[in-house]
Each structure stands twice: as structure tokens, then as C-alpha cells.
PDB file of N, CA and C in Angstrom:
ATOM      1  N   UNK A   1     -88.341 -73.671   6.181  1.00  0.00           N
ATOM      2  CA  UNK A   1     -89.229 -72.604   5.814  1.00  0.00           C
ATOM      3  C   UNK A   1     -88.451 -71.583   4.983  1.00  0.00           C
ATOM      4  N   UNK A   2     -88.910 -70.976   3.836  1.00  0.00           N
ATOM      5  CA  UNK A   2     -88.332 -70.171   2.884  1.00  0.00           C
ATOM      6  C   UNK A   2     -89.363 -68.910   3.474  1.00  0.00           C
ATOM      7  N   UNK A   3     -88.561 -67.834   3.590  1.00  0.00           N
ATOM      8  CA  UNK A   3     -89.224 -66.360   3.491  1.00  0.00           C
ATOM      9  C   UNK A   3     -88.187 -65.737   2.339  1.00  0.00           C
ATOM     10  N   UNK A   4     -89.131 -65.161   1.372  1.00  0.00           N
ATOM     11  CA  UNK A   4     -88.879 -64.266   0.624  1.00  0.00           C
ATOM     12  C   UNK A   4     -89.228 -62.987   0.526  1.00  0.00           C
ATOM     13  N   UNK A   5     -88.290 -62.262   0.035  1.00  0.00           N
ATOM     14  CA  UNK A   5     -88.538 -60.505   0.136  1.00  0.00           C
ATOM     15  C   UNK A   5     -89.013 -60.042  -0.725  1.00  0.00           C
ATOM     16  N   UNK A   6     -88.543 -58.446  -0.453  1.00  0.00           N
ATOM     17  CA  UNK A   6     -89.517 -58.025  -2.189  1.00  0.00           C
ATOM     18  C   UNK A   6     -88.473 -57.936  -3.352  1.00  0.00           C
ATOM     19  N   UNK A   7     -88.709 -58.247  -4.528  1.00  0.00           N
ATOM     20  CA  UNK A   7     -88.412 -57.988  -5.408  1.00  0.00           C
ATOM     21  C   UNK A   7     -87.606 -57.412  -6.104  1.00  0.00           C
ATOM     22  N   UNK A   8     -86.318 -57.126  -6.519  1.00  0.00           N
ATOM     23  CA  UNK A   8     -86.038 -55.496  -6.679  1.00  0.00           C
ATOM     24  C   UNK A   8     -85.564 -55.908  -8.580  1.00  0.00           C
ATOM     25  N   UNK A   9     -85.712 -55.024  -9.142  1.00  0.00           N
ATOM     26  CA  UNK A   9     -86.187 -55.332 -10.726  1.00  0.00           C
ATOM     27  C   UNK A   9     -85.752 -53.830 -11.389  1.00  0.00           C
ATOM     28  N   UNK A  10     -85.011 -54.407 -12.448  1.00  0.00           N
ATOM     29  CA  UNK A  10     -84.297 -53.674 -13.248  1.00  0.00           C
ATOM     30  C   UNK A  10     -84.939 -53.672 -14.913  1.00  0.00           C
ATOM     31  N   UNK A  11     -84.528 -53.086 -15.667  1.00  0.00           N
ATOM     32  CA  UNK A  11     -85.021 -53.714 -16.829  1.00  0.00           C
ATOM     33  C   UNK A  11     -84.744 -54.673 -17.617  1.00  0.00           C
ATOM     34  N   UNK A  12     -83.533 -55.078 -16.870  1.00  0.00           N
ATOM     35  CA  UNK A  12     -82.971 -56.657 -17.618  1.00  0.00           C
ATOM     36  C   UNK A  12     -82.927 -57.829 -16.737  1.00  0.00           C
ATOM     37  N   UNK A  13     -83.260 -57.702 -15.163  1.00  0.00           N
ATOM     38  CA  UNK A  13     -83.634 -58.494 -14.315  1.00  0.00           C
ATOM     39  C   UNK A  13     -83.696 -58.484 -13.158  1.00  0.00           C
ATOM     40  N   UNK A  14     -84.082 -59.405 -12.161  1.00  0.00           N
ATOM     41  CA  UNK A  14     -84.827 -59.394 -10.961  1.00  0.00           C
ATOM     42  C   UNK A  14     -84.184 -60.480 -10.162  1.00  0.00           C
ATOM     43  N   UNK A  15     -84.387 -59.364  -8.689  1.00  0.00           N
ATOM     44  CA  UNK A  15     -83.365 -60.412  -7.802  1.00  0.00           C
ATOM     45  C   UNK A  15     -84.585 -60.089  -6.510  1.00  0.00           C
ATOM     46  N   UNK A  16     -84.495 -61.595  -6.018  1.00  0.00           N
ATOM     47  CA  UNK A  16     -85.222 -61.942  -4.563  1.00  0.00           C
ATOM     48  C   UNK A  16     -85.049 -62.339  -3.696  1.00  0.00           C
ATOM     49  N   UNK A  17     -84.612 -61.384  -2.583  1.00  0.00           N
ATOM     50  CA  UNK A  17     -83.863 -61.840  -1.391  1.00  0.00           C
ATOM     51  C   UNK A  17     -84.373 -62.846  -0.610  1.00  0.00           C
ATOM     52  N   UNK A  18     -83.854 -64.414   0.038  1.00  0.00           N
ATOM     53  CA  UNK A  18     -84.390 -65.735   0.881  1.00  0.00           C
ATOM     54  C   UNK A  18     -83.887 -65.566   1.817  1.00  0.00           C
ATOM     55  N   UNK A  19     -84.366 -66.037   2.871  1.00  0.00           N
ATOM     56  CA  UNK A  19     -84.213 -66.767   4.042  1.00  0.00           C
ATOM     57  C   UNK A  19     -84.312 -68.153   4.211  1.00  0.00           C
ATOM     58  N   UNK A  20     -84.003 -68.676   4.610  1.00  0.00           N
ATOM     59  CA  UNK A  20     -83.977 -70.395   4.178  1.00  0.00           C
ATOM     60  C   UNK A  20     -83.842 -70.908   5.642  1.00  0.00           C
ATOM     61  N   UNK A  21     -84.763 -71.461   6.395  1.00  0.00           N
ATOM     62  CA  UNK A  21     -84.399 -72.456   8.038  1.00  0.00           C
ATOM     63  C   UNK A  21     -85.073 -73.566   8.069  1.00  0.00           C
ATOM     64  N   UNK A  22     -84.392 -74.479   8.858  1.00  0.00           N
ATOM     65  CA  UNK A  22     -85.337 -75.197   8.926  1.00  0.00           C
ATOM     66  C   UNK A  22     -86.279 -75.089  10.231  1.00  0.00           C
ATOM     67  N   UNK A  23     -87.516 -75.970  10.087  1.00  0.00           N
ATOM     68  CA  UNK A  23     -88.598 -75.809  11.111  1.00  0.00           C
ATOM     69  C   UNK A  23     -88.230 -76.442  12.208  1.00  0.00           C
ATOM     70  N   UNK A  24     -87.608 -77.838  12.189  1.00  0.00           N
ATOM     71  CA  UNK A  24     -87.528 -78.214  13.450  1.00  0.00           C
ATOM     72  C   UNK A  24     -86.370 -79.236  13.311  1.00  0.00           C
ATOM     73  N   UNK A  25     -85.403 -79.476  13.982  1.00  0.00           N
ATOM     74  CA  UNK A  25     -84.936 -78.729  15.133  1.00  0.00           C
ATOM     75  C   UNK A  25     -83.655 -77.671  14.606  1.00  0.00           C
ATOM     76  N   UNK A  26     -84.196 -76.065  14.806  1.00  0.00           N
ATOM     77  CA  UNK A  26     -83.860 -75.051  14.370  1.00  0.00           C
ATOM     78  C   UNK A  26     -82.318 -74.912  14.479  1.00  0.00           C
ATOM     79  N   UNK A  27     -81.763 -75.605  16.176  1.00  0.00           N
ATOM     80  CA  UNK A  27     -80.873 -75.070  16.262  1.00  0.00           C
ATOM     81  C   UNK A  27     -79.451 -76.530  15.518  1.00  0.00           C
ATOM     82  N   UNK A  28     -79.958 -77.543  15.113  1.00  0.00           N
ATOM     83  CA  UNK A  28     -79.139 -78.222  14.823  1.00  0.00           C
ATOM     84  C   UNK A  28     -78.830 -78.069  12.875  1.00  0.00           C
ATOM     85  N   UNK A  29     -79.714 -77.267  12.286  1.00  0.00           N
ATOM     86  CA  UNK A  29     -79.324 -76.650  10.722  1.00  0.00           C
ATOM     87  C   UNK A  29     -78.872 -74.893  10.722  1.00  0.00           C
ATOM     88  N   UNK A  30     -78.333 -74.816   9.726  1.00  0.00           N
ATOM     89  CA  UNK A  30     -78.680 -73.250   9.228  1.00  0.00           C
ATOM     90  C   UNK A  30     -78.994 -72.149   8.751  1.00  0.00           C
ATOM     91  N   UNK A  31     -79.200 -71.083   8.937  1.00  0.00           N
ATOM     92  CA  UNK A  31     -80.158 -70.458   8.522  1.00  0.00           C
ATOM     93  C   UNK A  31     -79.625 -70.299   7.192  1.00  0.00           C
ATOM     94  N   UNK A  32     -79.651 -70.092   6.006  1.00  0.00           N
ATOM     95  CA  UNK A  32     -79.649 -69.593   5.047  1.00  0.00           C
ATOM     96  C   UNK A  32     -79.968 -68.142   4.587  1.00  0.00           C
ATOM     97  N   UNK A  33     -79.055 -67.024   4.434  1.00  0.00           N
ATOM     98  CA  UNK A  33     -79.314 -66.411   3.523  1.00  0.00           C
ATOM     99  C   UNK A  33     -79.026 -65.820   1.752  1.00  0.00           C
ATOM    100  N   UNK A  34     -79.509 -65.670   1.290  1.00  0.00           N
ATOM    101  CA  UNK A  34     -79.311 -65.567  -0.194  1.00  0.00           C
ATOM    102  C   UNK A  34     -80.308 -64.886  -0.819  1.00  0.00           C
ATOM    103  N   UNK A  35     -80.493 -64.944  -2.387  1.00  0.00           N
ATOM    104  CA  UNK A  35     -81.315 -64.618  -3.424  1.00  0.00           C
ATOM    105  C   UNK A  35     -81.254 -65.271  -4.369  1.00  0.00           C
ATOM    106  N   UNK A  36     -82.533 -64.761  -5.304  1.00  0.00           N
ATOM    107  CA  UNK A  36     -82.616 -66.225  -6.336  1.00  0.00           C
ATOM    108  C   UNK A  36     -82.832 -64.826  -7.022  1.00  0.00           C
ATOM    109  N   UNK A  37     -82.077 -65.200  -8.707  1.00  0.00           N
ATOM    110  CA  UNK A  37     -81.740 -64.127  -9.570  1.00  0.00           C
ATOM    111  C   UNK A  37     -82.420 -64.342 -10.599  1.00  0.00           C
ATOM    112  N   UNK A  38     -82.859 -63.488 -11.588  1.00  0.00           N
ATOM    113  CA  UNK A  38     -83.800 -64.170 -12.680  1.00  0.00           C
ATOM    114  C   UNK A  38     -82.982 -62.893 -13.881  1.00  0.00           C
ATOM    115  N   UNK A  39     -82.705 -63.760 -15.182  1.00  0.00           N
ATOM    116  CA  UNK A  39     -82.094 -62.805 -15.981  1.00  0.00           C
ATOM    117  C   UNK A  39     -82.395 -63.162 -17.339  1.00  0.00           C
ATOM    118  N   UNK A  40     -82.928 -62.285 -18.522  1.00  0.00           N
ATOM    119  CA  UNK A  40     -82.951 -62.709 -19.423  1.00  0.00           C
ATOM    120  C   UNK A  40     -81.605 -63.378 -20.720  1.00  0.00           C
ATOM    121  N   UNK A  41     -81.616 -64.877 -21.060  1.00  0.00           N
ATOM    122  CA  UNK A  41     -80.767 -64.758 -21.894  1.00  0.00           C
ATOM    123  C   UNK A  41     -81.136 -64.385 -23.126  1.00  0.00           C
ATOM    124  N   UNK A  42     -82.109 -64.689 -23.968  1.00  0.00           N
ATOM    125  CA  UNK A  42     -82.723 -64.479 -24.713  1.00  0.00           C
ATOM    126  C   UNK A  42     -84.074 -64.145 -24.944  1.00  0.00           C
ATOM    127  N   UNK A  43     -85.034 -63.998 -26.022  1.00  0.00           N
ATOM    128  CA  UNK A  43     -86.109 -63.944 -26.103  1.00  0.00           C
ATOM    129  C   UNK A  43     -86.955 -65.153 -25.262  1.00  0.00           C
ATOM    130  N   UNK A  44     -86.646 -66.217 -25.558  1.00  0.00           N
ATOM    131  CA  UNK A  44     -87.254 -67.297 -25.037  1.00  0.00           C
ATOM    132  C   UNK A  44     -86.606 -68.293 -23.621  1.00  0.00           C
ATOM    133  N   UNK A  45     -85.405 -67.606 -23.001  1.00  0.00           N
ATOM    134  CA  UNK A  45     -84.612 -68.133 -22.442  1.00  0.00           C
ATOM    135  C   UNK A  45     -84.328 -67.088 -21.301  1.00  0.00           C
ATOM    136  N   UNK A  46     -84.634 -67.576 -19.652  1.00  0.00           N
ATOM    137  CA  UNK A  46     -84.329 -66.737 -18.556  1.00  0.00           C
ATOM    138  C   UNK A  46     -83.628 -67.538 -17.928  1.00  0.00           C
ATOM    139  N   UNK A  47     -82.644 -66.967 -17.529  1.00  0.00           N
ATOM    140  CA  UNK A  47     -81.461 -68.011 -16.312  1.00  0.00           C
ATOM    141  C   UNK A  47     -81.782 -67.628 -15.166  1.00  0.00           C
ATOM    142  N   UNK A  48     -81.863 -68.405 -14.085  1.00  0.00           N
ATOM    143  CA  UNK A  48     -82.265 -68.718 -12.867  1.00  0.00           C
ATOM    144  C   UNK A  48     -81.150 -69.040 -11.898  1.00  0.00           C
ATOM    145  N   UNK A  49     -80.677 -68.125 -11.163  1.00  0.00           N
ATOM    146  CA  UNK A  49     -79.426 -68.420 -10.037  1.00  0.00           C
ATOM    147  C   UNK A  49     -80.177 -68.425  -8.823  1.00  0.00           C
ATOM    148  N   UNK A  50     -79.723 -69.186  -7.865  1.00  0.00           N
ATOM    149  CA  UNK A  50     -79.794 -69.509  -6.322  1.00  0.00           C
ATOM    150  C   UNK A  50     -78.512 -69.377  -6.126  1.00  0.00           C
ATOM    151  N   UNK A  51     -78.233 -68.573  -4.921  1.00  0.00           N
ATOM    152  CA  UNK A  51     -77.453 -68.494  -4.374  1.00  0.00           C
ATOM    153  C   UNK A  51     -77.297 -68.198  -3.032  1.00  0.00           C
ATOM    154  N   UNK A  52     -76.257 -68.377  -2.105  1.00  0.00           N
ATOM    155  CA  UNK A  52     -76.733 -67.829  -0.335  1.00  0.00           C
ATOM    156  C   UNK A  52     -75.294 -68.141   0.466  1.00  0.00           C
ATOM    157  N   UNK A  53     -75.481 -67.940   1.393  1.00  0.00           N
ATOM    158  CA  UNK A  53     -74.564 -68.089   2.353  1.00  0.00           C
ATOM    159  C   UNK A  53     -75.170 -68.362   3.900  1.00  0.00           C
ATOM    160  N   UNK A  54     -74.573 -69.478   4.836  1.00  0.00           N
ATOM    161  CA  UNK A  54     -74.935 -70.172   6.219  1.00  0.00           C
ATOM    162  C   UNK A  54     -73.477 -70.208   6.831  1.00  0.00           C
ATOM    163  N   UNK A  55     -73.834 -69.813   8.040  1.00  0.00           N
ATOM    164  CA  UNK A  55     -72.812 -70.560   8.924  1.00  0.00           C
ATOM    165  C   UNK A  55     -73.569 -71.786   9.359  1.00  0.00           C
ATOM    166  N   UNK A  56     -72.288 -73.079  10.176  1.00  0.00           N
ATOM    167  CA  UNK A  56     -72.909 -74.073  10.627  1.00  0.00           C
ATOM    168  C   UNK A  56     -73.478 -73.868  11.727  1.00  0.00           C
ATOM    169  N   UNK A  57     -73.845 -74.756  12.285  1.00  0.00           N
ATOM    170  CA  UNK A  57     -74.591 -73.906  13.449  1.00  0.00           C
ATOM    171  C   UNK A  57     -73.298 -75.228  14.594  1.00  0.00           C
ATOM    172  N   UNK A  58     -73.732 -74.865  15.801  1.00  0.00           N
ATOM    173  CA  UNK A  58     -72.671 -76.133  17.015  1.00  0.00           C
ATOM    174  C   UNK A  58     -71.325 -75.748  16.522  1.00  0.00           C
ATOM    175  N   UNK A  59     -70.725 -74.353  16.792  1.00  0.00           N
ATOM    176  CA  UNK A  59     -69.775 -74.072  16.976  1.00  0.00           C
ATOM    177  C   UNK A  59     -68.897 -75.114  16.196  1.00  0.00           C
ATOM    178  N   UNK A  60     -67.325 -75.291  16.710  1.00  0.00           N
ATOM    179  CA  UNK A  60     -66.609 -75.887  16.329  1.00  0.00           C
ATOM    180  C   UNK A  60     -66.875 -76.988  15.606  1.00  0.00           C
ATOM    181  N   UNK A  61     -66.955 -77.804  16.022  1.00  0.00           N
ATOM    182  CA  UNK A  61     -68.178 -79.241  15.691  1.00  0.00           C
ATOM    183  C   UNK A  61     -68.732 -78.901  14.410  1.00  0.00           C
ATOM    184  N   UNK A  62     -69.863 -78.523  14.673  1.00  0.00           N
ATOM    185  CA  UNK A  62     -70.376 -77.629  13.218  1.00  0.00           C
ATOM    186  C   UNK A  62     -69.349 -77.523  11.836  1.00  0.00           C
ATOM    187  N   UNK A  63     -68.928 -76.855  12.049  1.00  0.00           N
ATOM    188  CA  UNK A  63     -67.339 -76.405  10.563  1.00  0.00           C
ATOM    189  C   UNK A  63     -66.555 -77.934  10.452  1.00  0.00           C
ATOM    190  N   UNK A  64     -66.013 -78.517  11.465  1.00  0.00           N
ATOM    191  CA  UNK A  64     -65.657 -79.538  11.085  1.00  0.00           C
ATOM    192  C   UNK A  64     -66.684 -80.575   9.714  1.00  0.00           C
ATOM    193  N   UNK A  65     -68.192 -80.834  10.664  1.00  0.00           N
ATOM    194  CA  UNK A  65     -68.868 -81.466   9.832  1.00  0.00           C
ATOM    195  C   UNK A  65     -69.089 -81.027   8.490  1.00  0.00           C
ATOM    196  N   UNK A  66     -69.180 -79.676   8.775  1.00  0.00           N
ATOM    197  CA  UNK A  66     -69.535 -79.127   7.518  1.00  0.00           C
ATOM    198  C   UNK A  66     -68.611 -79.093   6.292  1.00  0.00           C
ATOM    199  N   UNK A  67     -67.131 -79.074   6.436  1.00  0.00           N
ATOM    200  CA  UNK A  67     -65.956 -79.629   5.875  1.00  0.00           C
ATOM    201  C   UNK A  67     -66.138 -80.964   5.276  1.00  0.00           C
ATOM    202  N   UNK A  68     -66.755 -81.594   5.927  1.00  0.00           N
ATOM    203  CA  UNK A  68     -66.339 -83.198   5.454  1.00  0.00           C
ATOM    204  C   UNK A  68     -67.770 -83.567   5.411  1.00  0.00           C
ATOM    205  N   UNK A  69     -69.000 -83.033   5.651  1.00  0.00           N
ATOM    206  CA  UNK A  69     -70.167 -84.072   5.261  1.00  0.00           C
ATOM    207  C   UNK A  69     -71.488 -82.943   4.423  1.00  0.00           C
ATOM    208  N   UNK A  70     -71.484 -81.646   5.134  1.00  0.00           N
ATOM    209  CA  UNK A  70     -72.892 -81.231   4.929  1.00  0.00           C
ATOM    210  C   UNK A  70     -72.539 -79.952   4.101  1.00  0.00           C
ATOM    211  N   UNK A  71     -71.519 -79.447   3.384  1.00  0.00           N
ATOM    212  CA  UNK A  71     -71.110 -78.527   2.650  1.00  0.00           C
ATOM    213  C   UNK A  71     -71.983 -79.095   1.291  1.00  0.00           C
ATOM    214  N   UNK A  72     -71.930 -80.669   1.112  1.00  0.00           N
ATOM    215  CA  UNK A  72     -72.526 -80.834  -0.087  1.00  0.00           C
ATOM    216  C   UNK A  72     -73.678 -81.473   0.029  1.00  0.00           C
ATOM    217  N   UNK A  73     -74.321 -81.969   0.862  1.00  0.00           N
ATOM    218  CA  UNK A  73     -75.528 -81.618   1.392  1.00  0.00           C
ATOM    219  C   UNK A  73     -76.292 -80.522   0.811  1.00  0.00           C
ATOM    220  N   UNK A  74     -75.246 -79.165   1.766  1.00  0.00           N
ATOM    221  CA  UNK A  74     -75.978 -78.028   1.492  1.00  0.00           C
ATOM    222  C   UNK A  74     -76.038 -77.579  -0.077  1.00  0.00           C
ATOM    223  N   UNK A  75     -75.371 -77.942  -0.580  1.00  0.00           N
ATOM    224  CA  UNK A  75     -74.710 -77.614  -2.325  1.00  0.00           C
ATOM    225  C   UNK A  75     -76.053 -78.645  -3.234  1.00  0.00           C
ATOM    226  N   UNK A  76     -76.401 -79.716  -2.561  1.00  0.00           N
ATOM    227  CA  UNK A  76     -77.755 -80.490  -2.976  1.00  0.00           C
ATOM    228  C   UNK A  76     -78.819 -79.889  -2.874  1.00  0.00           C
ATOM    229  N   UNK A  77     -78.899 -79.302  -2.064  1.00  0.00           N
ATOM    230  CA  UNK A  77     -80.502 -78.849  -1.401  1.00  0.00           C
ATOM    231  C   UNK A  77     -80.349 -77.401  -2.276  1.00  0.00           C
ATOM    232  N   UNK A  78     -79.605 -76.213  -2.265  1.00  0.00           N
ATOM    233  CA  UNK A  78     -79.825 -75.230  -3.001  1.00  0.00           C
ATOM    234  C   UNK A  78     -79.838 -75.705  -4.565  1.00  0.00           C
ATOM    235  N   UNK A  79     -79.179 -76.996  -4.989  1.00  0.00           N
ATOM    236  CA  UNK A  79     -79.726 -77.139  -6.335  1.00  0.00           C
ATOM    237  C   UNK A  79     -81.083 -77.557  -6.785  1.00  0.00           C
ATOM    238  N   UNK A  80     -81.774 -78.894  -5.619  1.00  0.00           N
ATOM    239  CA  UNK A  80     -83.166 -78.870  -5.272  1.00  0.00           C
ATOM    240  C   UNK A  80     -83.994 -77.664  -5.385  1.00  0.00           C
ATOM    241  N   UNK A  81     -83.454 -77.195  -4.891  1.00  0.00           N
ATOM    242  CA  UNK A  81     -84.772 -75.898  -4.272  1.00  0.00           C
ATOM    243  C   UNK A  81     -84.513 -75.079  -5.749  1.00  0.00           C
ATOM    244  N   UNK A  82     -83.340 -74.740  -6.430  1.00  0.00           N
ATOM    245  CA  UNK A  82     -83.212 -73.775  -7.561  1.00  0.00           C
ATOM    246  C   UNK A  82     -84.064 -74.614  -8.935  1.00  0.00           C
ATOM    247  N   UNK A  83     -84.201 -76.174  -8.903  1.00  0.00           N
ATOM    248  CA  UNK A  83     -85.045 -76.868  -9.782  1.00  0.00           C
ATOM    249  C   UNK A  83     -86.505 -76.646  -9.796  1.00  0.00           C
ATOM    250  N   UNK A  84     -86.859 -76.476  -8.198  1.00  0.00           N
ATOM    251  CA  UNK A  84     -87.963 -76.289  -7.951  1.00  0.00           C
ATOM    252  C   UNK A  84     -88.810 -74.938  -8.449  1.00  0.00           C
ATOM    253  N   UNK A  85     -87.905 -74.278  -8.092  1.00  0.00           N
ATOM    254  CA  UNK A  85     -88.603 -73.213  -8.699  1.00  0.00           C
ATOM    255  C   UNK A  85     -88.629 -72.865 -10.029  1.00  0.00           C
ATOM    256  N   UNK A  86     -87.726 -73.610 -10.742  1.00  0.00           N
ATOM    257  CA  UNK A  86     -87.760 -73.333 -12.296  1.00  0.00           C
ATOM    258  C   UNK A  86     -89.157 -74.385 -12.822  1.00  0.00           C
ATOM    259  N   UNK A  87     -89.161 -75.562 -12.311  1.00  0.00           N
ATOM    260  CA  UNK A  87     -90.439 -75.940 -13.004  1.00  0.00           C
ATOM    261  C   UNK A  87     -92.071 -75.533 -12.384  1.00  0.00           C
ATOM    262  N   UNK A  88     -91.906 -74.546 -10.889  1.00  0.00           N
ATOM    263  CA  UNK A  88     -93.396 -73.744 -10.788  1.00  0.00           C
ATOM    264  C   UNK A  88     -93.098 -72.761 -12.240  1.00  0.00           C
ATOM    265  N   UNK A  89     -91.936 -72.056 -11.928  1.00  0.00           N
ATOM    266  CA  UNK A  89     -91.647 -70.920 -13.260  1.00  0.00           C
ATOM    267  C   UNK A  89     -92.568 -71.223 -14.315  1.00  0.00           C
ATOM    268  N   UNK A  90     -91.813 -72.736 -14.884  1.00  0.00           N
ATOM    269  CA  UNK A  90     -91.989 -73.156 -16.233  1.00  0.00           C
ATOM    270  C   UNK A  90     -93.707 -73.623 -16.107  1.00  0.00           C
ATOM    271  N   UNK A  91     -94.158 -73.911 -15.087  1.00  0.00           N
ATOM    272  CA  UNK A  91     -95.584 -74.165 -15.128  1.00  0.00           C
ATOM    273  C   UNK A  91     -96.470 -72.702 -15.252  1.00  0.00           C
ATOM    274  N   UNK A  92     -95.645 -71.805 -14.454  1.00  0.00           N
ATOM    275  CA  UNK A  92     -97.040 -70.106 -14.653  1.00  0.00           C
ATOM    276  C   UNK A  92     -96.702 -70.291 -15.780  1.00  0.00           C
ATOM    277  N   UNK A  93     -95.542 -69.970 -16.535  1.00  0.00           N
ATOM    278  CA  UNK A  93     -95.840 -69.895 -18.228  1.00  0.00           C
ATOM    279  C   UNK A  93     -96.507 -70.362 -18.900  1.00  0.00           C
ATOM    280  N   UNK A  94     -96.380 -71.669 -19.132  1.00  0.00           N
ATOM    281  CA  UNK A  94     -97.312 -72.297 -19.423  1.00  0.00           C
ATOM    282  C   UNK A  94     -98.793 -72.634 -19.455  1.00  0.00           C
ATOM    283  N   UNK A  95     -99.005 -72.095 -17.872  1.00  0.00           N
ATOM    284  CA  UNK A  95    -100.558 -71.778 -18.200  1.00  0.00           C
ATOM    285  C   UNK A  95    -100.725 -70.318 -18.037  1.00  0.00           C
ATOM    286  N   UNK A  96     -99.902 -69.533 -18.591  1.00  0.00           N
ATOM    287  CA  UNK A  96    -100.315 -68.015 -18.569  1.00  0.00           C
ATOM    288  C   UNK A  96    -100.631 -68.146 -20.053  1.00  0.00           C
ATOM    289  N   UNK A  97     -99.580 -68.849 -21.299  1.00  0.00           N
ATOM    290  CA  UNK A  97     -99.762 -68.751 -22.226  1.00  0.00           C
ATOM    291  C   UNK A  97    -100.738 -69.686 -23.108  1.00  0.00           C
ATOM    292  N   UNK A  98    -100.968 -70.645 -22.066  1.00  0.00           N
ATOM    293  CA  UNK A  98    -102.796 -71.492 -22.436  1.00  0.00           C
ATOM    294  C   UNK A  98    -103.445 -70.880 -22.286  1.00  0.00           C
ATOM    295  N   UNK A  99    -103.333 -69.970 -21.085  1.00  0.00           N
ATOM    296  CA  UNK A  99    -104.940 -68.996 -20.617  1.00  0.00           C
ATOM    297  C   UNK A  99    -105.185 -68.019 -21.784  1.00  0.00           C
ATOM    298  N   UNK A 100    -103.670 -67.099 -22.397  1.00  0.00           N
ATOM    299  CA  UNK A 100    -103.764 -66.669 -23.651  1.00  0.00           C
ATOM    300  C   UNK A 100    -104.628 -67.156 -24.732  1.00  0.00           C
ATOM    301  N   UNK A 101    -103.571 -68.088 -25.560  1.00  0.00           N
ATOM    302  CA  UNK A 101    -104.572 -68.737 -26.114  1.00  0.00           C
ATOM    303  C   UNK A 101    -106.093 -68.938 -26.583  1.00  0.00           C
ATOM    304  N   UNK A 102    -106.258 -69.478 -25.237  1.00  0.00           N
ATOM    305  CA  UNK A 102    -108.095 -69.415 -24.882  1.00  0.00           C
ATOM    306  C   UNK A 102    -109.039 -68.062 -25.064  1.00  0.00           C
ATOM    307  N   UNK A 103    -108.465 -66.904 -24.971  1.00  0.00           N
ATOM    308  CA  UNK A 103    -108.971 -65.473 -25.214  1.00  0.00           C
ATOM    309  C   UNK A 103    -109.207 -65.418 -26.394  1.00  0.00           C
TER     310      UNK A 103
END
């Protein structure tokens, strides 16, 4: 489950604080926290960062695995999830600027 915060927005860009867990079983992943950054490079070009920080969860155990199996796991899934949101992104545009258009 992703919870996101509010917004906080500058005139050159916008950052949105996450929460990131999973639903079930809570206590064997971790929680995630971070923000996803939105910045203009150009006129036609916004860069998109994900970023966050988890401890493992199962104590000792935990860090070990996380050393040797689920560090890149976790390094998969925040690139997943940072794709994901670039092509909803790239889809509002797209139909913000069809809906244009059509006017």
C-alpha cells in the first residue's frame, strides 16, 4: 500500500512525501519511507526521482538477508514503482492535451 502526502511545490518543483508497506504479511517486509520528486529539465522534459529509505524488518536475520538478497529486490521495486508513475504522468498529459485540442 502506497500513502502519499501533500505536496510541497516550489516554482521549479515538487516533492511528495510516500509511505510504502506491504499489506500482508506486514511484519515480514518494510515499511518504506521516501518521496517522489518532480523537476523541470526543460520545456518539454520533467525528471522524476523516487527515492526512500527501510529498515529490514526480523532483526538480525533481516540485514543479513538484506545484504545478500533483498537490497536489490528493493532497488527493483522502487524502479518499478518510479516507471509506474511516469507512464500514469505521461498518460494525464496526454489526455489533458487531447482534451485541449478538442476545445
Amino acid at each position: 500500500m502506497v500513502t502519499l502526502g501533500e505536496p510541497v511545490k516550489t516554482a521549479t518543483w515538487t516533492v511528495i512525501p510516500l509511505d510504502w508497506r506491504a499489506t500482508f504479511p506486514q511484519q515480514l517486509f518494510p515499511k518504506m519511507t521516501g518521496r517522489v520528486e518532480l523537476a523541470p529539465v526543460d520545456k518539454a522534459v520533467t525528471r522524476l526521482t523516487v527515492s526512500g529509505m527501510y529498515e529490514p524488518p526480523l532483526g538480525k536475520v533481516g540485514k543479513e538477508l538484506n545484504a545478500t538478497l533483498m537490497q536489490g529486490v528493493a532497488d527493483n521495486t522502487v524502479k518499478e514503482l518510479a516507471e509506474a508513475i511516469a507512464k500514469r504522468l505521461e498518460a494525464a498529459v496526454f489526455a489533458q492535451a487531447k482534451k485541449g485540442k478538442e476545445t
